[in-house]
Protein backbone atom coordinates (compact mmCIF):
# COMPACT_ATOMS: atom_id res chain seq x y z
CA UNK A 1 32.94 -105.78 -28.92
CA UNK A 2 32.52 -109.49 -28.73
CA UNK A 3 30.32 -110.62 -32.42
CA UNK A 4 26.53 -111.34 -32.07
CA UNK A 5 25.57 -114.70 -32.74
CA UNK A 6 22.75 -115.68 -35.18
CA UNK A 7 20.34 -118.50 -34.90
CA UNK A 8 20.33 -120.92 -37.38
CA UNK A 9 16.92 -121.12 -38.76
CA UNK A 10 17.72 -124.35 -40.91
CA UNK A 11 16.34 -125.35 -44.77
CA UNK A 12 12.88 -124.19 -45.20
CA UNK A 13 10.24 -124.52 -44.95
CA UNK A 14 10.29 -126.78 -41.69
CA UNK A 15 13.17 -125.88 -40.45
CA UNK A 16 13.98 -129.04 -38.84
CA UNK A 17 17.82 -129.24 -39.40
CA UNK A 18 18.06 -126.11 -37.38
CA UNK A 19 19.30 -124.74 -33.93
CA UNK A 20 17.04 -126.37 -31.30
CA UNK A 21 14.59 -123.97 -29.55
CA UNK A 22 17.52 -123.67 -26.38
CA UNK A 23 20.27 -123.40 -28.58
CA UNK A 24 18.62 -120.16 -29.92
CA UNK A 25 17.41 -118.95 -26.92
CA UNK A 26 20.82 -119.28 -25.49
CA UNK A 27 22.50 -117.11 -28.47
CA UNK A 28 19.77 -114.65 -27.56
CA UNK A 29 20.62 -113.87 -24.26
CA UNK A 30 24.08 -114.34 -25.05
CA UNK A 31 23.46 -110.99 -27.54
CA UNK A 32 21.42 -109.06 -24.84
CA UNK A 33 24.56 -109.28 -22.21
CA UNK A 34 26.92 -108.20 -25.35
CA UNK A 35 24.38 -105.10 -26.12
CA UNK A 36 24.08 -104.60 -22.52
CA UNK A 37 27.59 -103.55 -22.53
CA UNK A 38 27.21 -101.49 -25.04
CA UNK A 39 23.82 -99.44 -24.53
CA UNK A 40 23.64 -95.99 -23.60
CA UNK A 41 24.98 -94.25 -20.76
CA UNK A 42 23.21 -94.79 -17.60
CA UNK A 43 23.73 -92.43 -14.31
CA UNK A 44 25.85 -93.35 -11.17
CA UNK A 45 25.77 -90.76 -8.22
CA UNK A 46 27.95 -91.34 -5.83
CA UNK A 47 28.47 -88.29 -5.74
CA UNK A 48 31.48 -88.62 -2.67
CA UNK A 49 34.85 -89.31 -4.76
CA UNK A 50 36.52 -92.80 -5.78
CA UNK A 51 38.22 -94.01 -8.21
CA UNK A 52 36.03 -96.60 -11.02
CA UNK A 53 35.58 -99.81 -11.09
CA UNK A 54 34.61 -102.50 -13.83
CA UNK A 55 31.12 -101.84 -12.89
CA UNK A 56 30.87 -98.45 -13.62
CA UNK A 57 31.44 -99.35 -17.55
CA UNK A 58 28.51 -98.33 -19.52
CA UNK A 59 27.67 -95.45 -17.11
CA UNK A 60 27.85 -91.58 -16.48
CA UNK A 61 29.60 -91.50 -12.94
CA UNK A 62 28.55 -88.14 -11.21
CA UNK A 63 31.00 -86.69 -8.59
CA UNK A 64 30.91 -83.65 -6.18
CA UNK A 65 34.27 -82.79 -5.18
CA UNK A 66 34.92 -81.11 -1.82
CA UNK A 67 38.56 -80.52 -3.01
CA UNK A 68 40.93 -80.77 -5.95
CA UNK A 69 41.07 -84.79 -6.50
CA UNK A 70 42.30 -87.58 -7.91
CA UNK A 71 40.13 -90.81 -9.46
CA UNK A 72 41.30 -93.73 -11.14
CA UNK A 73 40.24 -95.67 -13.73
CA UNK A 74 39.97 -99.74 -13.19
CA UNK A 75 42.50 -101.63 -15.35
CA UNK A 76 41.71 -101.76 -18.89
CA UNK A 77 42.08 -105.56 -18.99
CA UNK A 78 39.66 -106.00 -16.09
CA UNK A 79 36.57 -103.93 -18.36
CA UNK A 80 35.84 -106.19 -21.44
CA UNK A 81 36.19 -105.05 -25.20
CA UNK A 82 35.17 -101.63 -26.42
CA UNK A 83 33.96 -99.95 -23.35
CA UNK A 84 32.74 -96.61 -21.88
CA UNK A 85 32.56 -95.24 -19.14
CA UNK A 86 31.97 -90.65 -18.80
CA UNK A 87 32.94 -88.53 -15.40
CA UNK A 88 30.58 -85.82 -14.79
CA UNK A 89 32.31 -82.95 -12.61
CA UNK A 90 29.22 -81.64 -10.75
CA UNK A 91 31.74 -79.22 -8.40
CA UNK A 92 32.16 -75.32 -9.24
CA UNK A 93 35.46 -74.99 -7.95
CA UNK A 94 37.64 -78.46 -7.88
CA UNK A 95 38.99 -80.33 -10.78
CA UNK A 96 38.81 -84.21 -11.28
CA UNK A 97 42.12 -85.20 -12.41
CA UNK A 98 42.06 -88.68 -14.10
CA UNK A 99 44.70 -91.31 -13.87
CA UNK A 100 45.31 -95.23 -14.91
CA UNK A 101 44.91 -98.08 -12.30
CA UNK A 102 48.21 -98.54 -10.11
CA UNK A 103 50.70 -100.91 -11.34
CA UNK A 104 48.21 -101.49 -14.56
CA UNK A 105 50.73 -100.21 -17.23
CA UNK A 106 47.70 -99.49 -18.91
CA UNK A 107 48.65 -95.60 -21.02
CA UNK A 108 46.67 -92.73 -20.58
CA UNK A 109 44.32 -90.54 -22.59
CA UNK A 110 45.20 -87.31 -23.46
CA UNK A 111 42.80 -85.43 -21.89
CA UNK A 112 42.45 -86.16 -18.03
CA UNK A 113 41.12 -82.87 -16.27
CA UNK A 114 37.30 -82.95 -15.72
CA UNK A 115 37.19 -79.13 -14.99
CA UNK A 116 34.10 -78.06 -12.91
CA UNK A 117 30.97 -78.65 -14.96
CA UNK A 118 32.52 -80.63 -17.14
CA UNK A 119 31.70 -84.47 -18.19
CA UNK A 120 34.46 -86.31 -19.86
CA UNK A 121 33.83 -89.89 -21.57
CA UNK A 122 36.54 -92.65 -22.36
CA UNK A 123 36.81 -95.75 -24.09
CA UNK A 124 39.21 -98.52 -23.26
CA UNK A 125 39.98 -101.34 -25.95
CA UNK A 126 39.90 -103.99 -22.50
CA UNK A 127 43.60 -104.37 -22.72
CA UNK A 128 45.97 -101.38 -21.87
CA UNK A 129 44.32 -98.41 -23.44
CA UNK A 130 42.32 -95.70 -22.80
CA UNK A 131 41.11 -92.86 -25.02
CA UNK A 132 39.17 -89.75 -24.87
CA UNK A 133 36.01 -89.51 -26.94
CA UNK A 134 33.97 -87.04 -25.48
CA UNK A 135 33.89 -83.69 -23.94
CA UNK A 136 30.40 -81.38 -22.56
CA UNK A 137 31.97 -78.64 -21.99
CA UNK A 138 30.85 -76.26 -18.81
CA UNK A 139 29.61 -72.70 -19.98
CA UNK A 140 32.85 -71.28 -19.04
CA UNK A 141 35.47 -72.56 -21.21
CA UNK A 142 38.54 -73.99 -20.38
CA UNK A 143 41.19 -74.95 -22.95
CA UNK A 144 43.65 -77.19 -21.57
CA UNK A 145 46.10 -77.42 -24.15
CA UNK A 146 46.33 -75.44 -27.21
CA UNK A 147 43.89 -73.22 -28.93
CA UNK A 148 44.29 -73.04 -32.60
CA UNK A 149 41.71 -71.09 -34.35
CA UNK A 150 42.66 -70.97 -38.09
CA UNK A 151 39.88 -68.04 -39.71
CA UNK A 152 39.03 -64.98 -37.61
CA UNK A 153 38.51 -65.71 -33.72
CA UNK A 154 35.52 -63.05 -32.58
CA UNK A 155 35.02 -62.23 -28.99
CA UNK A 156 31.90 -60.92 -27.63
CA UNK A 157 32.80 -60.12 -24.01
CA UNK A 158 35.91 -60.36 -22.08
CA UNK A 159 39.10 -62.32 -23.27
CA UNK A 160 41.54 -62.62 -20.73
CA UNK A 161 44.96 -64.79 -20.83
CA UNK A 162 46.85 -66.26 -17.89
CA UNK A 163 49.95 -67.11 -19.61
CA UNK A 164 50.92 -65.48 -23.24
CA UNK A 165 48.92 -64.95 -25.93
CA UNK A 166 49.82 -64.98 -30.19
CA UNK A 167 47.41 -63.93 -32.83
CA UNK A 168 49.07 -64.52 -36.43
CA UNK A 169 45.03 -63.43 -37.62
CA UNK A 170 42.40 -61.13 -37.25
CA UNK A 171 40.98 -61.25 -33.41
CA UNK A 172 38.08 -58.87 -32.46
CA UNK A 173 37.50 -58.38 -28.85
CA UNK A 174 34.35 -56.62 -27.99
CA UNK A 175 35.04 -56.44 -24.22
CA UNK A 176 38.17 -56.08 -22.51
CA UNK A 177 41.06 -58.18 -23.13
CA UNK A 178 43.66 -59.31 -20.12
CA UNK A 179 46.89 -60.35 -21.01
CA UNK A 180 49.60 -61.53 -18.23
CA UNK A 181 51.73 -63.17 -20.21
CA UNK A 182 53.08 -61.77 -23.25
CA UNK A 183 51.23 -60.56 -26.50
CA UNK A 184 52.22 -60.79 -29.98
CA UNK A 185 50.59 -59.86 -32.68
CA UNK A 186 51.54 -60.08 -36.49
CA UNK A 187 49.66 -57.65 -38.06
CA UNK A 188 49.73 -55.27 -35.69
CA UNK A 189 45.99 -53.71 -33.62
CA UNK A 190 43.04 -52.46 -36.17
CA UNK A 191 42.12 -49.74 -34.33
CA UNK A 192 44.39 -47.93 -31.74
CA UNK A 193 43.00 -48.58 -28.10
CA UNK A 194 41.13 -45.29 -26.60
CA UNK A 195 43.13 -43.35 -23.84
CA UNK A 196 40.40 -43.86 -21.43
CA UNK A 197 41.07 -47.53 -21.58
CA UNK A 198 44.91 -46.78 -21.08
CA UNK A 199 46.20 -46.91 -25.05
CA UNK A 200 47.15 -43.84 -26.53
CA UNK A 201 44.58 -43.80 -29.50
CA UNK A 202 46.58 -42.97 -32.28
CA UNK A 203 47.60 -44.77 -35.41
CA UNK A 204 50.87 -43.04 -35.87
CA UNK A 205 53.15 -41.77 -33.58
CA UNK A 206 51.88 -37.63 -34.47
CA UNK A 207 48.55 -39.03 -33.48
CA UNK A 208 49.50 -40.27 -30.05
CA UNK A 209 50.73 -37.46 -29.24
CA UNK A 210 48.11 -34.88 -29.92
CA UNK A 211 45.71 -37.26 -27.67
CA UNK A 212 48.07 -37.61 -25.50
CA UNK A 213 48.07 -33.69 -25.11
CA UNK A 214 52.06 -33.92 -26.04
CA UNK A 215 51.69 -31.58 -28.91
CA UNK A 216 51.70 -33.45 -32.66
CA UNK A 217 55.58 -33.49 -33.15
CA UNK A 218 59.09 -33.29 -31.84
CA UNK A 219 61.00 -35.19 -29.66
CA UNK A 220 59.80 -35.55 -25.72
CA UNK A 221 63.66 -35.62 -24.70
CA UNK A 222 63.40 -32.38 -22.92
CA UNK A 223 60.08 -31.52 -22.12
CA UNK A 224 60.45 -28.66 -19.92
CA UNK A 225 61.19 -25.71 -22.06
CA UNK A 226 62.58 -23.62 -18.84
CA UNK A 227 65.69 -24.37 -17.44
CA UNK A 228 67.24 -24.40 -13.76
CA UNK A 229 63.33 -25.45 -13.16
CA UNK A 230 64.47 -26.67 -9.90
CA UNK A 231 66.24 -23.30 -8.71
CA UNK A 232 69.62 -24.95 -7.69
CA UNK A 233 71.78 -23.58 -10.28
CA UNK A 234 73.24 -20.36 -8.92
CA UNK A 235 76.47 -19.14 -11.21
CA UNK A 236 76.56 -15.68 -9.50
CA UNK A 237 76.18 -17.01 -5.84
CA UNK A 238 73.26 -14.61 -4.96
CA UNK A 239 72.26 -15.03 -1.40
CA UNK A 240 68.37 -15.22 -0.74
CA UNK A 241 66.93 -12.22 -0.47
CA UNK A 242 69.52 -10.17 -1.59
CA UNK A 243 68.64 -6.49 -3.31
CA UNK A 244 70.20 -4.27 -5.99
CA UNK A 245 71.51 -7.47 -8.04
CA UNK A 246 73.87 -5.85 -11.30
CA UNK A 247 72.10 -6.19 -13.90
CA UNK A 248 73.62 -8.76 -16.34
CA UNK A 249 72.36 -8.87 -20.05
CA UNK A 250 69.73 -6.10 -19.03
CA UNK A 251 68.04 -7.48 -16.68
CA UNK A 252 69.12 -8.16 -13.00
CA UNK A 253 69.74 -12.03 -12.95
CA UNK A 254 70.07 -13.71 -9.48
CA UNK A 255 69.42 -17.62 -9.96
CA UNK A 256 70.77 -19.09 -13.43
CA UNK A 257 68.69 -17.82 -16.19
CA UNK A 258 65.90 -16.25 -13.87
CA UNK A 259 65.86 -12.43 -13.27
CA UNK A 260 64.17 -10.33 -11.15
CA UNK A 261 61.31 -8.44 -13.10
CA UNK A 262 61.91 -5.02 -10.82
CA UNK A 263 65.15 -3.98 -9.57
CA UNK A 264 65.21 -3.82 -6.17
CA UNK A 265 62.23 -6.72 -5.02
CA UNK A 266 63.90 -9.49 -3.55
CA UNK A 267 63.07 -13.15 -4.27
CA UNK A 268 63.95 -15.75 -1.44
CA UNK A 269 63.75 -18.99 -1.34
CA UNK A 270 64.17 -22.29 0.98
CA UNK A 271 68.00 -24.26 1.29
CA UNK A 272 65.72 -27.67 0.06
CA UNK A 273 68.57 -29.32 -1.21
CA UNK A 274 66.52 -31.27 -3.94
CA UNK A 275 63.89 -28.71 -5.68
CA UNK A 276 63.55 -24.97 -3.33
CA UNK A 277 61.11 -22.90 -3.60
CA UNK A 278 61.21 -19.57 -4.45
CA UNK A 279 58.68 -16.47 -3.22
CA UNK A 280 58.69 -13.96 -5.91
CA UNK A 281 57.82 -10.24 -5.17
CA UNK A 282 54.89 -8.77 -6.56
CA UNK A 283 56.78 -7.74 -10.03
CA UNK A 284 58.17 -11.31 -10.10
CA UNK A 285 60.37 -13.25 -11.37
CA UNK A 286 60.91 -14.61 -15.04
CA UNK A 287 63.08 -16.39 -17.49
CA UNK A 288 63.18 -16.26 -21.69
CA UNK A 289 63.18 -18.92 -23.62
CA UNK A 290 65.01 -18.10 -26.52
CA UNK A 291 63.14 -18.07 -30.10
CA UNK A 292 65.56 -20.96 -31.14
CA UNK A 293 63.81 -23.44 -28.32
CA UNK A 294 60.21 -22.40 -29.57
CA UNK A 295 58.39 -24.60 -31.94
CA UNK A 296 54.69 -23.17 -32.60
CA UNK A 297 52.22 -24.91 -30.41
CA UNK A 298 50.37 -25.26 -27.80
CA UNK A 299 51.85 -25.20 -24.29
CA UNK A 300 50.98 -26.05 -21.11
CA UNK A 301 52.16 -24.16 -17.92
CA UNK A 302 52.42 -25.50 -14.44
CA UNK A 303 54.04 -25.40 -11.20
CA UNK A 304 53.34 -25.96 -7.44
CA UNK A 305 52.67 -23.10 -5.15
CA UNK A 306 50.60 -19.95 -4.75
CA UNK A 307 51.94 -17.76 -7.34
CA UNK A 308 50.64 -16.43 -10.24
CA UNK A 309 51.86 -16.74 -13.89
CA UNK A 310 51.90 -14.86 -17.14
CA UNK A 311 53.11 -16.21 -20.65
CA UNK A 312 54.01 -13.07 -23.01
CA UNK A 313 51.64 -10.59 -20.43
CA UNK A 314 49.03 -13.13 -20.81
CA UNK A 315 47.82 -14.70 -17.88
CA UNK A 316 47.74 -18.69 -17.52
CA UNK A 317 46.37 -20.66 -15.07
CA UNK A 318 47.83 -23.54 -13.35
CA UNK A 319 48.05 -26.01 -15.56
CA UNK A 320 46.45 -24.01 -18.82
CA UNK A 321 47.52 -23.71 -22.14
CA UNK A 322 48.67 -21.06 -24.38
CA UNK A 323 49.28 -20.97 -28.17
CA UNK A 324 53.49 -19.86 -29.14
CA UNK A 325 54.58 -19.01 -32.25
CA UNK A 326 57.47 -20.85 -34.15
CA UNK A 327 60.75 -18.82 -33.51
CA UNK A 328 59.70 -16.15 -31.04
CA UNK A 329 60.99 -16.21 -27.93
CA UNK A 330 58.87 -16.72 -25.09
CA UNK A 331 58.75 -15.12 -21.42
CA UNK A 332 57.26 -16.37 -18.23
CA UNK A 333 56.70 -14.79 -15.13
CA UNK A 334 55.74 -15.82 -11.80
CA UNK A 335 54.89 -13.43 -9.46
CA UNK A 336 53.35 -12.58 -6.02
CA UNK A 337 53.31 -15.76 -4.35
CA UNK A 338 55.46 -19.29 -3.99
CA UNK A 339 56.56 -21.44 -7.17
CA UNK A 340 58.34 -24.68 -7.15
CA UNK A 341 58.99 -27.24 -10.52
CA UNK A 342 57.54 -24.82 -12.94
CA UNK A 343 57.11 -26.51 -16.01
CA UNK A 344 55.86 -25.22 -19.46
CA UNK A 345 55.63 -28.37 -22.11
CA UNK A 346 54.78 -28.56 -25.70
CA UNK A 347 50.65 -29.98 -25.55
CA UNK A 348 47.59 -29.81 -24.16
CA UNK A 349 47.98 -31.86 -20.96
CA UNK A 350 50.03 -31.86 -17.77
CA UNK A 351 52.56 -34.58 -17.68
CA UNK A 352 55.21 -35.48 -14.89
CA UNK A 353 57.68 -32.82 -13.61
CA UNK A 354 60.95 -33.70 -15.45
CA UNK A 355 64.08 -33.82 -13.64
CA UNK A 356 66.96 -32.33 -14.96
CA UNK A 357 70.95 -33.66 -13.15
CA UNK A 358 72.12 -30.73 -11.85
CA UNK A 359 75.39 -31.12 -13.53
CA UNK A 360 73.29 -30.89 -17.05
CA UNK A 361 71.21 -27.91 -15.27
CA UNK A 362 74.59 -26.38 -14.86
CA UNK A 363 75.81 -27.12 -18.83
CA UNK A 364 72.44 -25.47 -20.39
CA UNK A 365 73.30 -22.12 -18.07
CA UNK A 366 76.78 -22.17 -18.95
CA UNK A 367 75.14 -21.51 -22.98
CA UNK A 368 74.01 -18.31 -21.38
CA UNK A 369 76.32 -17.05 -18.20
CA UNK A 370 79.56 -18.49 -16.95
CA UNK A 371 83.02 -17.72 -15.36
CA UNK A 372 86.64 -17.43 -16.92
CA UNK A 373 89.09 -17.49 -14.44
CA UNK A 374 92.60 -16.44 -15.25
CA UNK A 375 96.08 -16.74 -13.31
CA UNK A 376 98.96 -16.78 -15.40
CA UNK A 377 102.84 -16.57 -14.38
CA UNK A 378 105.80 -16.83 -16.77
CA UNK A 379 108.81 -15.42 -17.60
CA UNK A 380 109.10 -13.41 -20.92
CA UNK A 381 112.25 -11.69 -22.81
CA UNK A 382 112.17 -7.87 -22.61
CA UNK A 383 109.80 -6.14 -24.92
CA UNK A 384 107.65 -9.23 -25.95
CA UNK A 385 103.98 -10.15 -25.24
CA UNK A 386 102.77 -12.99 -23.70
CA UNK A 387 99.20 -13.87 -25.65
CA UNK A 388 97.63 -17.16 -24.44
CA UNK A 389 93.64 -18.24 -24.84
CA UNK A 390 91.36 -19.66 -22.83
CA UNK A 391 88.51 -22.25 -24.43
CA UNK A 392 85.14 -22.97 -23.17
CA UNK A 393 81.93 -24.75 -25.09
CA UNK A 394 80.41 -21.87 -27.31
CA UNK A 395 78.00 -19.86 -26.04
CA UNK A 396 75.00 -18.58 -27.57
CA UNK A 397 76.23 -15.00 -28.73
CA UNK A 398 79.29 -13.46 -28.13
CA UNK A 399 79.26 -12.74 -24.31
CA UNK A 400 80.32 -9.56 -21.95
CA UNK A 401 82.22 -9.21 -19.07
CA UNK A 402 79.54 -8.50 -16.66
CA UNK A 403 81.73 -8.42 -13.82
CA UNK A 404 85.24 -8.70 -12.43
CA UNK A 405 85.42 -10.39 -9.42
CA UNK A 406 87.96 -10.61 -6.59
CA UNK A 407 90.74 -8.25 -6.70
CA UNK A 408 93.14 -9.11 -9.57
CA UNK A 409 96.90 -7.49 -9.56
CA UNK A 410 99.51 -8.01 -11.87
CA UNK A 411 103.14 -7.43 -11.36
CA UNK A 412 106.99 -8.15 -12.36
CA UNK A 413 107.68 -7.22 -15.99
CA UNK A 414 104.41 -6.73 -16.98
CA UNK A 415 104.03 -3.10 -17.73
CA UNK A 416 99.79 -2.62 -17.16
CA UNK A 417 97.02 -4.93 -16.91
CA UNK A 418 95.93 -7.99 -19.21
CA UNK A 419 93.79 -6.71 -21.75
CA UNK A 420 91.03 -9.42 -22.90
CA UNK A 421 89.77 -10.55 -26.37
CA UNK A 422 86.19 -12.18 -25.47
CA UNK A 423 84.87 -14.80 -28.45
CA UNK A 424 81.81 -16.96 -28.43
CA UNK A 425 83.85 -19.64 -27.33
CA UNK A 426 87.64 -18.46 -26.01
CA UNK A 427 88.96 -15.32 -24.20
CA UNK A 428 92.22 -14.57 -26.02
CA UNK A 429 94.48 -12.99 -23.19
CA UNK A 430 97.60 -10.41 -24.38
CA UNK A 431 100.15 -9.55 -21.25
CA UNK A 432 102.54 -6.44 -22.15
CA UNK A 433 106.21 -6.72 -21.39
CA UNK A 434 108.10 -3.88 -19.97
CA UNK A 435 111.71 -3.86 -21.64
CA UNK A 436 113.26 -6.07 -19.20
CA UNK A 437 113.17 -9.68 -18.89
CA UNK A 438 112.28 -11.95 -15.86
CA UNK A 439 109.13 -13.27 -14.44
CA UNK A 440 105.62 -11.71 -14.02
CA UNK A 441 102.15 -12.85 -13.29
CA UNK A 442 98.22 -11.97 -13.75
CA UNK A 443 96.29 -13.53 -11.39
CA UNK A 444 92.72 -12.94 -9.44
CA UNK A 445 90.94 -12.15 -12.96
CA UNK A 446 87.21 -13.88 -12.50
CA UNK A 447 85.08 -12.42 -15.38
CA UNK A 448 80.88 -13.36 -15.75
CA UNK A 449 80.43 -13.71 -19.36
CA UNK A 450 76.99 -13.37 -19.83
CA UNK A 451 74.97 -13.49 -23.08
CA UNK A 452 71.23 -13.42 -21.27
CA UNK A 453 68.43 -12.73 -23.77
């Protein structure tokens, strides 16, 4: 700011050797123009946008924008010394973006935006500068650069973040908290966030899952404790609605690893090439889980369609739960009406039907029935065996031969049939010779090995 002048009062006690009366009158008003530059902020409403002028120094320039604008500030040079001038955003919806005088050189202050409600104030050194100073905020806050809070940053109501957020602290949020961007967080949440607000709850991982009605342990890899759940595996090629099924393993089994609970009711079901669905007679139809597949829990059964259910002769409801004990097997039963994606999960709570490939449908039967094939041809000396063995992935017991299909034969210098050493995981095959040597064969032998519970 240009320097006040004093009046020289000369030597007392006249005076007389002293600034004339004008000569002090003129530093007088000379100091009232320099303060006038400098007093407090007086109000301009032009409310319609422009950019400043010279004049404006010394004042609090109200706008109303009608849109998103742009308003210059006069050249720094052109203001004087040490001046101020403040924007006042009177809009709710358009910013005031700030900018230097065209051609001016003149650099910019850091903070430009007048956001809605806002009132900014600069200060210009009346050559080439200008500098923020001032900011009234509106009641909503906008930060626009960084926020750096460096205790604990407390939020009564809402927090939300456009872009990402980081909180290397303690941040309490009282309301709820938006994130679009991404959220990190050093030390982790204080308290899990309730289910109903679409967090699981839990502090640990055992916790989760018991709110999450997923049962407190184990691994959610296979949820769905029964298998072929989507009735497309079929090992024995039973047609729909076919009657007096051989019973394999006890029990009369037509799709893999469901049987039919009375022999002689006939299940059918649709040709839906993704998921059928099958109508069970009024016995109906079930599948056990074996004892090594059952951790003690609670379960929850469900499945689409009209049929009823019972777990171990209890009944369940669609979608209820049933306690299991560790290591017992486990049978359910669907019966007098239509089923489709049964489902019984470890918890309390229904989750999505789990789809199984096919092709891994197929593997988990194959543990409990499957096919051998066998056609062999050789030649062999006179009087010597031919013994040869056929390997498969283990099954869960040592399996039968349920059945022998086709029509096998044997001939040339074989002298009787193949006889068959079943394993849990081979069928060793012995051929006797007759005494004379040449070629034979074995062929047609299709055996179901079946180890059902």
């Amino acid at each position: 700011m240009t320097a006040l002048q004093t009046v020289n009062l000369g030597t007392a006690p006249t005076g007389t050797d002293g600034d004339t009366v004008r000569v002090a009158n003129v530093k007088a008003n000379a100091n009232v123009a320099v303060l006038n530059t400098q007093a407090t902020l007086t109000s301009s409403s032009p409310n319609a946008v422009r950019d400043l002028t010279a004049a404006d120094m010394g004042k609090r320039v109200n706008f109303t924008p009608t849109a998103a604008s742009t308003v210059r500030f006069p050249a720094a040079n052109t203001t004087g010394a040490d001046q101020l001038v403040a924007v006042h955003n009177l809009a709710t919806a358009y910013d005031i973006t700030m900018a230097i005088a065209t051609g001016s050189g003149d650099t910019a202050p850091t903070m430009v935006v007048v956001k809605p409600g806002e009132m900014l104030t600069w200060e210009t050194d009346g050559v080439s500068v200008w500098r923020t100073i001032g900011r009234k905020k509106a009641l909503d806050e906008t930060v626009q650069g960084k926020l750096t809070v460096a205790g604990d940053a407390v939020v009564s109501g809402n927090a939300t973040f456009s872009k990402n957020a980081t909180v290397t602290g303690d941040a309490t949020v009282s309301g709820k908290a938006t994130v679009t961007g991404t959220l990190t967080l050093s030390g982790g949440l204080a308290s899990a966030l309730p289910v109903a607000s679409g967090g699981t709850g839990g502090a640990t991982a055992s916790d989760a899952r018991g709110n999450l009605g997923l049962g407190t342990s184990g691994s959610s890899s296979r949820r769905n404790l029964l298998t072929n759940a989507r009735f497309l595996a079929n090992t024995r090629n039973v047609a729909s609605g076919t009657t007096g099924i051989t019973a394999s393993g006890g029990k009369p089994y037509f799709l893999d690893r469901w049987y039919i609970v009375t022999s002689g009711q006939a299940p059918t079901w649709d040709t839906n090439a993704f998921a059928r669905t099958v109508t069970c007679p009024a016995a109906g139809i079930g599948q056990i889980i074996p004892p090594e597949d059952m951790a003690g829990d609670t379960y929850t059964l469900s499945w689409t369609g009209t049929a009823t259910a019972t777990v171990n002769g209890t009944a369940v409801a669609n979608g209820g739960t049933i306690a299991l004990t560790e290591g017992v097997s486990a049978t359910v039963i669907f019966l007098n009406g239509t089923v489709r994606f049964p489902q019984l999960e470890r918890g309390t709570a229904k989750t999505a039907t789990e789809i199984v490939p096919l092709h891994e449908e197929y593997r988990r039967c194959a543990f409990f029935a499957r096919w051998v094939k066998i056609d062999r041809e050789g030649y062999q000396s006179a009087s010597q065996n031919e013994i040869w063995t056929i390997n498969f992935d283990r099954m869960r017991s040592t399996p039968v031969n349920t059945s022998l299909d086709a029509s096998p034969s044997y001939g040339g210098v074989i002298s009787a049939p193949p006889t068959f050493n079943i394993g849990i995981d081979s069928v060793a095959c012995t051929a006797a010779m007759s005494g004379t040597t040449g070629t034979w064969y074995a062929v047609g032998y299709r055996m179901l090995l079946t180890c059902e519970l």
